[in-house]
PDB file of N, CA and C in Angstrom:
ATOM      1  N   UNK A   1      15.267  13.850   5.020  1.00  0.00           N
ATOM      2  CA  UNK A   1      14.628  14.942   5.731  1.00  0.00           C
ATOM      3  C   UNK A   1      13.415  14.416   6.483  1.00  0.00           C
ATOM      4  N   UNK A   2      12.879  14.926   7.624  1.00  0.00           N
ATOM      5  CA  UNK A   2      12.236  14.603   8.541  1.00  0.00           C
ATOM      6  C   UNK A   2      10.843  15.757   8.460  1.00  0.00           C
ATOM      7  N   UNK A   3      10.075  15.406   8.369  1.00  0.00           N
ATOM      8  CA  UNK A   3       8.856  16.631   8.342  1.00  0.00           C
ATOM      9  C   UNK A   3       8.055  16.580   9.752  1.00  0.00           C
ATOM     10  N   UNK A   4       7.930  17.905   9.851  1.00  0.00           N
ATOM     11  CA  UNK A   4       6.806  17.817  11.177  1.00  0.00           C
ATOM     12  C   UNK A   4       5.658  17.444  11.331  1.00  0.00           C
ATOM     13  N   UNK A   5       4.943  17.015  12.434  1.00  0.00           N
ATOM     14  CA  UNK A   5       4.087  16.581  12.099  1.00  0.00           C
ATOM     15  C   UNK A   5       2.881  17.459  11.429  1.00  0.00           C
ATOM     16  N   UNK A   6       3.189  18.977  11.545  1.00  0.00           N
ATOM     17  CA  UNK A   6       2.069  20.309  11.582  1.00  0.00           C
ATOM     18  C   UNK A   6       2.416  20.485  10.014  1.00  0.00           C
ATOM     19  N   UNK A   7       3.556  19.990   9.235  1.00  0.00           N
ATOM     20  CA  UNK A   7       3.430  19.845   8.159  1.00  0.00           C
ATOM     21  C   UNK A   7       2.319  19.595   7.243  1.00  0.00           C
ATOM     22  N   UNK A   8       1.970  20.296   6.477  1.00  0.00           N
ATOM     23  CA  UNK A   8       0.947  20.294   5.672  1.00  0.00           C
ATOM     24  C   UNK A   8       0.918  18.694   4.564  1.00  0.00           C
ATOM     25  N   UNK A   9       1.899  18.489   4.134  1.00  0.00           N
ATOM     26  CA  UNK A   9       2.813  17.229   3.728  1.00  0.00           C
ATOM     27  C   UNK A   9       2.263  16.223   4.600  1.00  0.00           C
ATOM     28  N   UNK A  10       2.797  16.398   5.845  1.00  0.00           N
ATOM     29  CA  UNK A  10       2.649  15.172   7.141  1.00  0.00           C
ATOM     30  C   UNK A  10       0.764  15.113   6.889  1.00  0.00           C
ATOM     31  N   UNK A  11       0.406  16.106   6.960  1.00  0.00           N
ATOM     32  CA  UNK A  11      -0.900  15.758   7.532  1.00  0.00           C
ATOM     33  C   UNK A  11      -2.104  15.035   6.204  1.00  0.00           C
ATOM     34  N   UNK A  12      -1.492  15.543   4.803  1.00  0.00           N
ATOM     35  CA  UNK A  12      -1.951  14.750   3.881  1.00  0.00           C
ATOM     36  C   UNK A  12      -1.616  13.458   3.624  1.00  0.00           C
ATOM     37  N   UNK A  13      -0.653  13.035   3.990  1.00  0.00           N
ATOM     38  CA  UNK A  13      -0.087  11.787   4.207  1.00  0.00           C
ATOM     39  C   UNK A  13      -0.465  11.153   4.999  1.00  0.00           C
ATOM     40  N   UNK A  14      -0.927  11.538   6.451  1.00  0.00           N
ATOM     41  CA  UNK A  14      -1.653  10.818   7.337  1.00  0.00           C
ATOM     42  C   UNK A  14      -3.247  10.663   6.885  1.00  0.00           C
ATOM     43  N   UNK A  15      -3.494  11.789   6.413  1.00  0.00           N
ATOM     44  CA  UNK A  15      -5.213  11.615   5.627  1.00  0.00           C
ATOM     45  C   UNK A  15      -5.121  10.422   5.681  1.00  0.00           C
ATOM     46  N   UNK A  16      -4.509  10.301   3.886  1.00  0.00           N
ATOM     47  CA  UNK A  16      -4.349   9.149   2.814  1.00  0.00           C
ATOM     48  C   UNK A  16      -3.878   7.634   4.021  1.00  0.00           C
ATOM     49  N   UNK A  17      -2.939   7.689   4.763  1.00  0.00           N
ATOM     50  CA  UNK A  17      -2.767   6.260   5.165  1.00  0.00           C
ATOM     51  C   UNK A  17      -4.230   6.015   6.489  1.00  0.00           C
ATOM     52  N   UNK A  18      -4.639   7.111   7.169  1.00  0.00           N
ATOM     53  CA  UNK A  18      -5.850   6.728   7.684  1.00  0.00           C
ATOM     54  C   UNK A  18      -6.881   6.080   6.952  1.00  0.00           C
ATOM     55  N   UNK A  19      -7.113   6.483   5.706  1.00  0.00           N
ATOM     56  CA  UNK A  19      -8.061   5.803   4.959  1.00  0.00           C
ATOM     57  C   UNK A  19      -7.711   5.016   3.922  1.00  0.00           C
ATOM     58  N   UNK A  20      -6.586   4.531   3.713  1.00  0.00           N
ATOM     59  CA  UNK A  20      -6.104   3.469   3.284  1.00  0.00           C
ATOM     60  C   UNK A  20      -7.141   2.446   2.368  1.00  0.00           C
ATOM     61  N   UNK A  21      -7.754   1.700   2.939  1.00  0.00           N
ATOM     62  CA  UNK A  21      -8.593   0.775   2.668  1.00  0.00           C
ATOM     63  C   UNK A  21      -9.565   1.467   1.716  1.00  0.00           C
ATOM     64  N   UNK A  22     -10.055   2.733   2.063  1.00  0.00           N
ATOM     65  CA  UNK A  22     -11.350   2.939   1.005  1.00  0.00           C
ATOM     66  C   UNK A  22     -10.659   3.795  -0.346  1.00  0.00           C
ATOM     67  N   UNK A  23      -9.296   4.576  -0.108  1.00  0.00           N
ATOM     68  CA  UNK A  23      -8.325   4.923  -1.518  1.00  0.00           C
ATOM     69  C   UNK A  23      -8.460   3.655  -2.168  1.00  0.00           C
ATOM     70  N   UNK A  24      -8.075   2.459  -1.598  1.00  0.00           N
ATOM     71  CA  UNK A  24      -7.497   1.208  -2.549  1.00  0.00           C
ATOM     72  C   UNK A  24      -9.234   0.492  -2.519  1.00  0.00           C
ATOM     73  N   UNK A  25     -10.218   0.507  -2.353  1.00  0.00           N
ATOM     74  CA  UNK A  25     -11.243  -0.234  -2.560  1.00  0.00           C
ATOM     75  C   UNK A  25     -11.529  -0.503  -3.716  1.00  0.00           C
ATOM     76  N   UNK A  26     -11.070   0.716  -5.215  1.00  0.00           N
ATOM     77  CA  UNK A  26     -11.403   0.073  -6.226  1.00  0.00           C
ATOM     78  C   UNK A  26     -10.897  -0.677  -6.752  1.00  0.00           C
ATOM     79  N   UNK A  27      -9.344  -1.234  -6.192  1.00  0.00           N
ATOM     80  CA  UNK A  27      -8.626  -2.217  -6.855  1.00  0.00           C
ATOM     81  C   UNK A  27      -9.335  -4.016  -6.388  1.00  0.00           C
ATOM     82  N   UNK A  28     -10.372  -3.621  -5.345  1.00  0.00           N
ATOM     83  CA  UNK A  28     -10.738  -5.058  -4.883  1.00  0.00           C
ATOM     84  C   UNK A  28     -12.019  -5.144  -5.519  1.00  0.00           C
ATOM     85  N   UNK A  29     -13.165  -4.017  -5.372  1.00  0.00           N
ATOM     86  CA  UNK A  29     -14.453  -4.656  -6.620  1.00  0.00           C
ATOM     87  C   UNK A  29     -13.806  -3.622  -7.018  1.00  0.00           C
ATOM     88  N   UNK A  30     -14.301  -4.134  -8.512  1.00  0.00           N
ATOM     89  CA  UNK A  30     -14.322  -3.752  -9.981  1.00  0.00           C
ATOM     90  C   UNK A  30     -15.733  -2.750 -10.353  1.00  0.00           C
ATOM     91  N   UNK A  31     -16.449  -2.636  -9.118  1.00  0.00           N
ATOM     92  CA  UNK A  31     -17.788  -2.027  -9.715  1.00  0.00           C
ATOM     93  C   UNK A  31     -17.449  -0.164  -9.114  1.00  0.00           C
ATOM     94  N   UNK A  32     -16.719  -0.476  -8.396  1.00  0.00           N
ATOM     95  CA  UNK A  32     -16.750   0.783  -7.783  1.00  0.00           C
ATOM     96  C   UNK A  32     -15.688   2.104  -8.742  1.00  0.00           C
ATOM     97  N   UNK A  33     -16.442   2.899  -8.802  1.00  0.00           N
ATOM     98  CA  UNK A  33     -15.755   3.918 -10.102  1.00  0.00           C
ATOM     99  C   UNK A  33     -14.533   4.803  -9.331  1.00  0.00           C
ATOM    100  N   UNK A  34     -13.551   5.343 -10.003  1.00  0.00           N
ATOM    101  CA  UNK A  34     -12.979   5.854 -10.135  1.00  0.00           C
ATOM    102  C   UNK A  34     -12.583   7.222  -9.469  1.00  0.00           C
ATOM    103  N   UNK A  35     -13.860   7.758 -10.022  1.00  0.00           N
ATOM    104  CA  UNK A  35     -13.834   9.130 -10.118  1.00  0.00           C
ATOM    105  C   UNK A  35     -15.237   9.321  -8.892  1.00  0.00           C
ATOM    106  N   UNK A  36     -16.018  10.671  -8.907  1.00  0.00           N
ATOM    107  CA  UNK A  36     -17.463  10.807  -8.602  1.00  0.00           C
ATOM    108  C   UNK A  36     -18.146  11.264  -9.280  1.00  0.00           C
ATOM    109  N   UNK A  37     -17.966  11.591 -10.761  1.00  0.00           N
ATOM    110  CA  UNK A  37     -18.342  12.249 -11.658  1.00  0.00           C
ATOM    111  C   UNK A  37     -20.438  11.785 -11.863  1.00  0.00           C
ATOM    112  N   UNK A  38     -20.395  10.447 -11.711  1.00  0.00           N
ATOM    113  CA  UNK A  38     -21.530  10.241 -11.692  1.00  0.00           C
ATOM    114  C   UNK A  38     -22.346  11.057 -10.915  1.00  0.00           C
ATOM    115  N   UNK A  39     -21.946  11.096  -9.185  1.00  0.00           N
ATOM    116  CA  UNK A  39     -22.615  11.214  -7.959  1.00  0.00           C
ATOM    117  C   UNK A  39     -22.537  13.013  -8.683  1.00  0.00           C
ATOM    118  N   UNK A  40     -21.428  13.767  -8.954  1.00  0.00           N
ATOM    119  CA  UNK A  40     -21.503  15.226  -9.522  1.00  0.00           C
ATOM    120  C   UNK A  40     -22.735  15.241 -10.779  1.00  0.00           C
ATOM    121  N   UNK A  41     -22.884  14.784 -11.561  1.00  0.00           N
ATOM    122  CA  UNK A  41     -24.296  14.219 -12.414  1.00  0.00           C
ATOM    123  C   UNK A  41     -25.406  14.712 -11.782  1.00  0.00           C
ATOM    124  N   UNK A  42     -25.636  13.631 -10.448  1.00  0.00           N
ATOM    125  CA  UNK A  42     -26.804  14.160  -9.887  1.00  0.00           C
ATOM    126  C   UNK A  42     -26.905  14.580  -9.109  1.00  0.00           C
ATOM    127  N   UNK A  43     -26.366  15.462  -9.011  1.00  0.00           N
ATOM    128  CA  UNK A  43     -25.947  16.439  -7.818  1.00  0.00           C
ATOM    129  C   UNK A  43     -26.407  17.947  -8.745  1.00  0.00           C
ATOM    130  N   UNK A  44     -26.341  17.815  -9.546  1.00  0.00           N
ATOM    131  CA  UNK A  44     -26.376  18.791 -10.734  1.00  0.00           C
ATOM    132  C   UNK A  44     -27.719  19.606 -10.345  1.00  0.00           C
ATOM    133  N   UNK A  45     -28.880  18.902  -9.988  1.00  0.00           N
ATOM    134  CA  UNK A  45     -29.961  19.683  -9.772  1.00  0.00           C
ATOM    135  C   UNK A  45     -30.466  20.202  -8.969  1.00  0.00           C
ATOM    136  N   UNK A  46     -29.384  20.065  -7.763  1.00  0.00           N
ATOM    137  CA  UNK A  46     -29.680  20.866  -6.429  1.00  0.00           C
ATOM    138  C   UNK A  46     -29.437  22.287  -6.534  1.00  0.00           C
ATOM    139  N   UNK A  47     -28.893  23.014  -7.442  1.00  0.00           N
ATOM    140  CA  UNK A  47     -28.347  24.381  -7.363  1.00  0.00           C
ATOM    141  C   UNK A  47     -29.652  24.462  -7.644  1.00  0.00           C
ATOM    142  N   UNK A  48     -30.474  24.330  -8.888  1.00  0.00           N
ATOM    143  CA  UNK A  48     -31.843  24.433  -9.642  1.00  0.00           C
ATOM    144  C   UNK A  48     -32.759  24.688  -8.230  1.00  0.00           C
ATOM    145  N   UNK A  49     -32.769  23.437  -7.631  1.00  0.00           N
ATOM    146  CA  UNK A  49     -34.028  23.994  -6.484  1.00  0.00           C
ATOM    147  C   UNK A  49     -33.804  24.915  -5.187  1.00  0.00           C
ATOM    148  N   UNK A  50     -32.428  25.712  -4.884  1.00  0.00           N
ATOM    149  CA  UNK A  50     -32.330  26.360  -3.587  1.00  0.00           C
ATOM    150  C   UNK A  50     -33.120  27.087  -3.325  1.00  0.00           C
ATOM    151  N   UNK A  51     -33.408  27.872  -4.171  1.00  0.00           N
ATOM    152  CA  UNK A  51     -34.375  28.758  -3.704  1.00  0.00           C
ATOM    153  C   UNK A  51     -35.876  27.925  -3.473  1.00  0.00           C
ATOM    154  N   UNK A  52     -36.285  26.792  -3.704  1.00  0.00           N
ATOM    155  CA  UNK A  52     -37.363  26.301  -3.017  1.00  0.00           C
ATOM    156  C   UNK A  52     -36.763  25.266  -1.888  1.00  0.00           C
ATOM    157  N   UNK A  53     -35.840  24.900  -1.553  1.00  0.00           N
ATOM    158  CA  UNK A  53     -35.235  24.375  -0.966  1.00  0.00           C
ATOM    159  C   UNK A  53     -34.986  25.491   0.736  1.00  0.00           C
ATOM    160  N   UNK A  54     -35.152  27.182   0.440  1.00  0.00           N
ATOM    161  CA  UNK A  54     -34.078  27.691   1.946  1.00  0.00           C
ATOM    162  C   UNK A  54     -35.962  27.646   2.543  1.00  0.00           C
ATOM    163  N   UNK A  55     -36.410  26.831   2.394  1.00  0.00           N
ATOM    164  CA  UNK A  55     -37.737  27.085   3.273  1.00  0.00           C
ATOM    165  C   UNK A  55     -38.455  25.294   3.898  1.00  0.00           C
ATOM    166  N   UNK A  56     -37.405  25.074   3.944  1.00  0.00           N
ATOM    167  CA  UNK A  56     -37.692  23.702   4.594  1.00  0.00           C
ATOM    168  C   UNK A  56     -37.989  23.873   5.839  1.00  0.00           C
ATOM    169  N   UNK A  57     -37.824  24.625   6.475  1.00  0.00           N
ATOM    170  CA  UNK A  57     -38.963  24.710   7.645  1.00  0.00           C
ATOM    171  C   UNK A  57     -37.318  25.018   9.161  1.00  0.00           C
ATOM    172  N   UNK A  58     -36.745  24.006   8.825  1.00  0.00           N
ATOM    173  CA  UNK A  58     -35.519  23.959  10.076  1.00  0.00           C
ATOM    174  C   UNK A  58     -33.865  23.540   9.429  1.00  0.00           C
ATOM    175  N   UNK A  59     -33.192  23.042   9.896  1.00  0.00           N
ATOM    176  CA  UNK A  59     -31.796  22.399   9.899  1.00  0.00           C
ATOM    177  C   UNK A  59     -32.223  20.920   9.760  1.00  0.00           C
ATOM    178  N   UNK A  60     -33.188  20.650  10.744  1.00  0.00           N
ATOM    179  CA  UNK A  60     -33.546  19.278  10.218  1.00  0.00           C
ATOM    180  C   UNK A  60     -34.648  18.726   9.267  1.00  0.00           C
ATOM    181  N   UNK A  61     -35.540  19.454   9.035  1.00  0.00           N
ATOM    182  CA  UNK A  61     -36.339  19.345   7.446  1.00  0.00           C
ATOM    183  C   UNK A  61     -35.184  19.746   6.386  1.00  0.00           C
ATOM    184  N   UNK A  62     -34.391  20.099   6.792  1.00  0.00           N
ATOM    185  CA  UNK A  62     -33.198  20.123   5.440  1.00  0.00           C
ATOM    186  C   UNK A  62     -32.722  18.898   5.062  1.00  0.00           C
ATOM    187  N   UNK A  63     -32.118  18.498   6.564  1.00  0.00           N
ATOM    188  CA  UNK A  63     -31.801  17.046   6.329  1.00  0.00           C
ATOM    189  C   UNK A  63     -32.596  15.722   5.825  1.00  0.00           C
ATOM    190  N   UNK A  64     -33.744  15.912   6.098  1.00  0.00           N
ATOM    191  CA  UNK A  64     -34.898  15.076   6.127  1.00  0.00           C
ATOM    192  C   UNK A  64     -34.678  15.521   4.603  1.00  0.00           C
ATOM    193  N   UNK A  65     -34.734  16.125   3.778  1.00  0.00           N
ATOM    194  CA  UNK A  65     -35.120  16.688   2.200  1.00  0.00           C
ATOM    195  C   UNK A  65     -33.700  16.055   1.613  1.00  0.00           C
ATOM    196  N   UNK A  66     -32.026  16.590   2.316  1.00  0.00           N
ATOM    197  CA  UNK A  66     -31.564  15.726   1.689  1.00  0.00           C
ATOM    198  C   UNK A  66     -31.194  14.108   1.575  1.00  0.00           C
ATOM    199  N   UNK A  67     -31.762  13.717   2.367  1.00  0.00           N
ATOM    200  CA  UNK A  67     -31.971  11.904   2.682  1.00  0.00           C
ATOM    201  C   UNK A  67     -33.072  11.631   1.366  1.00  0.00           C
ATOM    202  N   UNK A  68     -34.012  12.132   1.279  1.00  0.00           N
ATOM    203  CA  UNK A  68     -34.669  11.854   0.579  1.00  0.00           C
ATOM    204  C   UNK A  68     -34.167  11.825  -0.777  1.00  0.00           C
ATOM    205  N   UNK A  69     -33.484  12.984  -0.834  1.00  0.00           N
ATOM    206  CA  UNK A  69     -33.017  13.539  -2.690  1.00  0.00           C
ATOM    207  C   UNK A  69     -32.229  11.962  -2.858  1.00  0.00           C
ATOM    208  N   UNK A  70     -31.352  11.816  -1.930  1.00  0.00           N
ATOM    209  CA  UNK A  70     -30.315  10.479  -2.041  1.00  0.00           C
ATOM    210  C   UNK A  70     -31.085   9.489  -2.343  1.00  0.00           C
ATOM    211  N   UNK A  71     -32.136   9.037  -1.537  1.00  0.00           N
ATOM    212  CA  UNK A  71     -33.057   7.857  -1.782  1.00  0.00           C
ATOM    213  C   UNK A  71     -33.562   7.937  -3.170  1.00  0.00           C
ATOM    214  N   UNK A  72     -33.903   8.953  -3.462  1.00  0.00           N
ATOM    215  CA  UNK A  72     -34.851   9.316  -5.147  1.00  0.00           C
ATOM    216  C   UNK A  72     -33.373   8.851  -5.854  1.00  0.00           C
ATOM    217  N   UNK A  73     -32.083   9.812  -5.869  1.00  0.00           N
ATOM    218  CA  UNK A  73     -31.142   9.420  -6.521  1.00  0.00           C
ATOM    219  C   UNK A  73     -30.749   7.761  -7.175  1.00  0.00           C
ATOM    220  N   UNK A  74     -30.323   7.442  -5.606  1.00  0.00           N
ATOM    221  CA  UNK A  74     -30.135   6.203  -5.622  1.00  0.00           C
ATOM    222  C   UNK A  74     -31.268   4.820  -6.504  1.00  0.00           C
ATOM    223  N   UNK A  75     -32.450   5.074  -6.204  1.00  0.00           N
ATOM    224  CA  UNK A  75     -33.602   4.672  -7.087  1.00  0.00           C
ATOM    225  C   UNK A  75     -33.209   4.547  -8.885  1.00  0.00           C
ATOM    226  N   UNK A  76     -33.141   6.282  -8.609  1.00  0.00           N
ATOM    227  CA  UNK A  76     -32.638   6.134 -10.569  1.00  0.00           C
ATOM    228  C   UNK A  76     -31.591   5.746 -10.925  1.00  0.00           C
ATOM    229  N   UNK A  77     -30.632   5.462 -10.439  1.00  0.00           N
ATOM    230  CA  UNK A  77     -29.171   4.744 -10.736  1.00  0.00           C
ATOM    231  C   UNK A  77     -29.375   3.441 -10.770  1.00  0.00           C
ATOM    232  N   UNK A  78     -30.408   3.235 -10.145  1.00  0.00           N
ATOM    233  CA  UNK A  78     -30.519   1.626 -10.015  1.00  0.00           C
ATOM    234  C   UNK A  78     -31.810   1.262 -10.581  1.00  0.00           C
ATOM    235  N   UNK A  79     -32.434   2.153 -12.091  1.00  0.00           N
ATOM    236  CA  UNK A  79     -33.445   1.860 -12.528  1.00  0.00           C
ATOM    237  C   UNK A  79     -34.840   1.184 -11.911  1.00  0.00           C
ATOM    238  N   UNK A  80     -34.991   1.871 -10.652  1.00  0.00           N
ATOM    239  CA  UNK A  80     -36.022   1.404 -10.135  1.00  0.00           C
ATOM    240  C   UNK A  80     -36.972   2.822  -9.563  1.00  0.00           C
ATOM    241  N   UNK A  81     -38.210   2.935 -10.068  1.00  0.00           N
ATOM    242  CA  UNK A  81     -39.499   4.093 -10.022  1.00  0.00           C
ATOM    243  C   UNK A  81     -39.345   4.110  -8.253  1.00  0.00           C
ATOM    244  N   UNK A  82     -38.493   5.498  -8.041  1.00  0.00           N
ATOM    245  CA  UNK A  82     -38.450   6.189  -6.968  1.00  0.00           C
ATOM    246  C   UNK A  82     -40.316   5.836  -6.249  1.00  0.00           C
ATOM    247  N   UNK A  83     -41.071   6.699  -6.846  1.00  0.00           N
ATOM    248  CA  UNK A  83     -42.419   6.869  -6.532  1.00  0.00           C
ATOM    249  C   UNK A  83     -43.346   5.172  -5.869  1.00  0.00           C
ATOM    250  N   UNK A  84     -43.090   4.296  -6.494  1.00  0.00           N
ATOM    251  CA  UNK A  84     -43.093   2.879  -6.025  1.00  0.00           C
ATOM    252  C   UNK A  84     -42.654   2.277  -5.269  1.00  0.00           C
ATOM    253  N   UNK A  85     -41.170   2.714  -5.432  1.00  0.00           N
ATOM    254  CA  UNK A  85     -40.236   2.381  -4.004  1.00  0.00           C
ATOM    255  C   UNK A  85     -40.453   2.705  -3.115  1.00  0.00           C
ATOM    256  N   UNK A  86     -41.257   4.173  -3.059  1.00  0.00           N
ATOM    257  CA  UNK A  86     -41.586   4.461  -1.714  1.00  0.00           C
ATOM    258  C   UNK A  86     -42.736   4.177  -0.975  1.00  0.00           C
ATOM    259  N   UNK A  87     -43.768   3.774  -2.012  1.00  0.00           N
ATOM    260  CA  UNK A  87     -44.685   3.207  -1.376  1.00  0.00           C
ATOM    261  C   UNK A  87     -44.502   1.617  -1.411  1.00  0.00           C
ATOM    262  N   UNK A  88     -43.675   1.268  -1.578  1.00  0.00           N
ATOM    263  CA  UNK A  88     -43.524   0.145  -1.199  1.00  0.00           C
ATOM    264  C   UNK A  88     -42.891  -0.131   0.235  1.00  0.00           C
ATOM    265  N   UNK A  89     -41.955   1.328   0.772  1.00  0.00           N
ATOM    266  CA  UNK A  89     -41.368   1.138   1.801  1.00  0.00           C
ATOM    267  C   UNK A  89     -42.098   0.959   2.938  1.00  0.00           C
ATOM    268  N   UNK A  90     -43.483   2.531   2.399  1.00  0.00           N
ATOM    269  CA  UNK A  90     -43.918   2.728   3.458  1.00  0.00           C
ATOM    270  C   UNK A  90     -44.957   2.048   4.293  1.00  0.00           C
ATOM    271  N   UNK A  91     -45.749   0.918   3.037  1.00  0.00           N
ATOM    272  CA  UNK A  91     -46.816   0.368   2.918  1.00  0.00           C
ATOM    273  C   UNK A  91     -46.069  -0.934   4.219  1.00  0.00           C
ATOM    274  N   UNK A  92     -45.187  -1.420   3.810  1.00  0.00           N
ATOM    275  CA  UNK A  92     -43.876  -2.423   4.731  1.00  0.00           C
ATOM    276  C   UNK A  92     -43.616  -1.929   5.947  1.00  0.00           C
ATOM    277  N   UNK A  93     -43.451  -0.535   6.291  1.00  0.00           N
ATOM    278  CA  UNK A  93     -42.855  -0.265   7.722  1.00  0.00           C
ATOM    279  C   UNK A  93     -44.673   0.101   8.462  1.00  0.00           C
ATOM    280  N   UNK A  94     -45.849   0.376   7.441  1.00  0.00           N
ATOM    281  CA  UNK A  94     -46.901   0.471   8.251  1.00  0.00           C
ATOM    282  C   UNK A  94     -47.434  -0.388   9.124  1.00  0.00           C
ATOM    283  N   UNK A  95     -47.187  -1.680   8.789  1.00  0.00           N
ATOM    284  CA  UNK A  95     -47.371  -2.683   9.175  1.00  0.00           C
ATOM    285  C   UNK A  95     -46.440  -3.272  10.516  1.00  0.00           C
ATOM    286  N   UNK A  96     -45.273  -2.731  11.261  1.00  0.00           N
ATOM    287  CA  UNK A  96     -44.254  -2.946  11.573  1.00  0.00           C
ATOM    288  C   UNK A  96     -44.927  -2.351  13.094  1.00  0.00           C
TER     289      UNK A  96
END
């Protein structure tokens, strides 16, 4: 049988072979997980702040807030003091 391409079938199938390479990435490193259960972890505490969160000012102080949450994230996954890191960034690009 032959499916169309407007097939719902066809078009998950094309997903999956468009991205090919990053489905199969965890079979090449070994560090990369599985699942996202971690990244759902810390993701966990954004419901907690919306309501101080719908007053960021625009669409792009939103964005600007979630770049940041990622940067803080990313920090604690990788056991390194968010608060340091950043003045370490900023103290580096002042100079620039």
């Amino acid at each position: 049988a032959k499916l169309s391409r407007n097939h719902d079938l066809a078009k998950a199938i094309n997903y999956m072979l468009r991205r090919w390479d990053a489905f199969t990435r965890f079979l090449i490193d070994g560090r990369v997980c599985l699942t996202n259960n971690a990244a759902e972890r810390a993701l966990r505490c954004v419901p907690l702040g919306r309501k101080a969160w719908l007053f960021c000012g625009s669409d792009r102080g939103g964005q600007r807030a979630a770049i940041m949450f990622s940067l803080i994230q990313s920090c604690r996954l990788n056991d390194v003091d968010p608060q340091a890191w950043l003045a370490d960034v900023l103290a580096r690009i002042a100079g620039h």
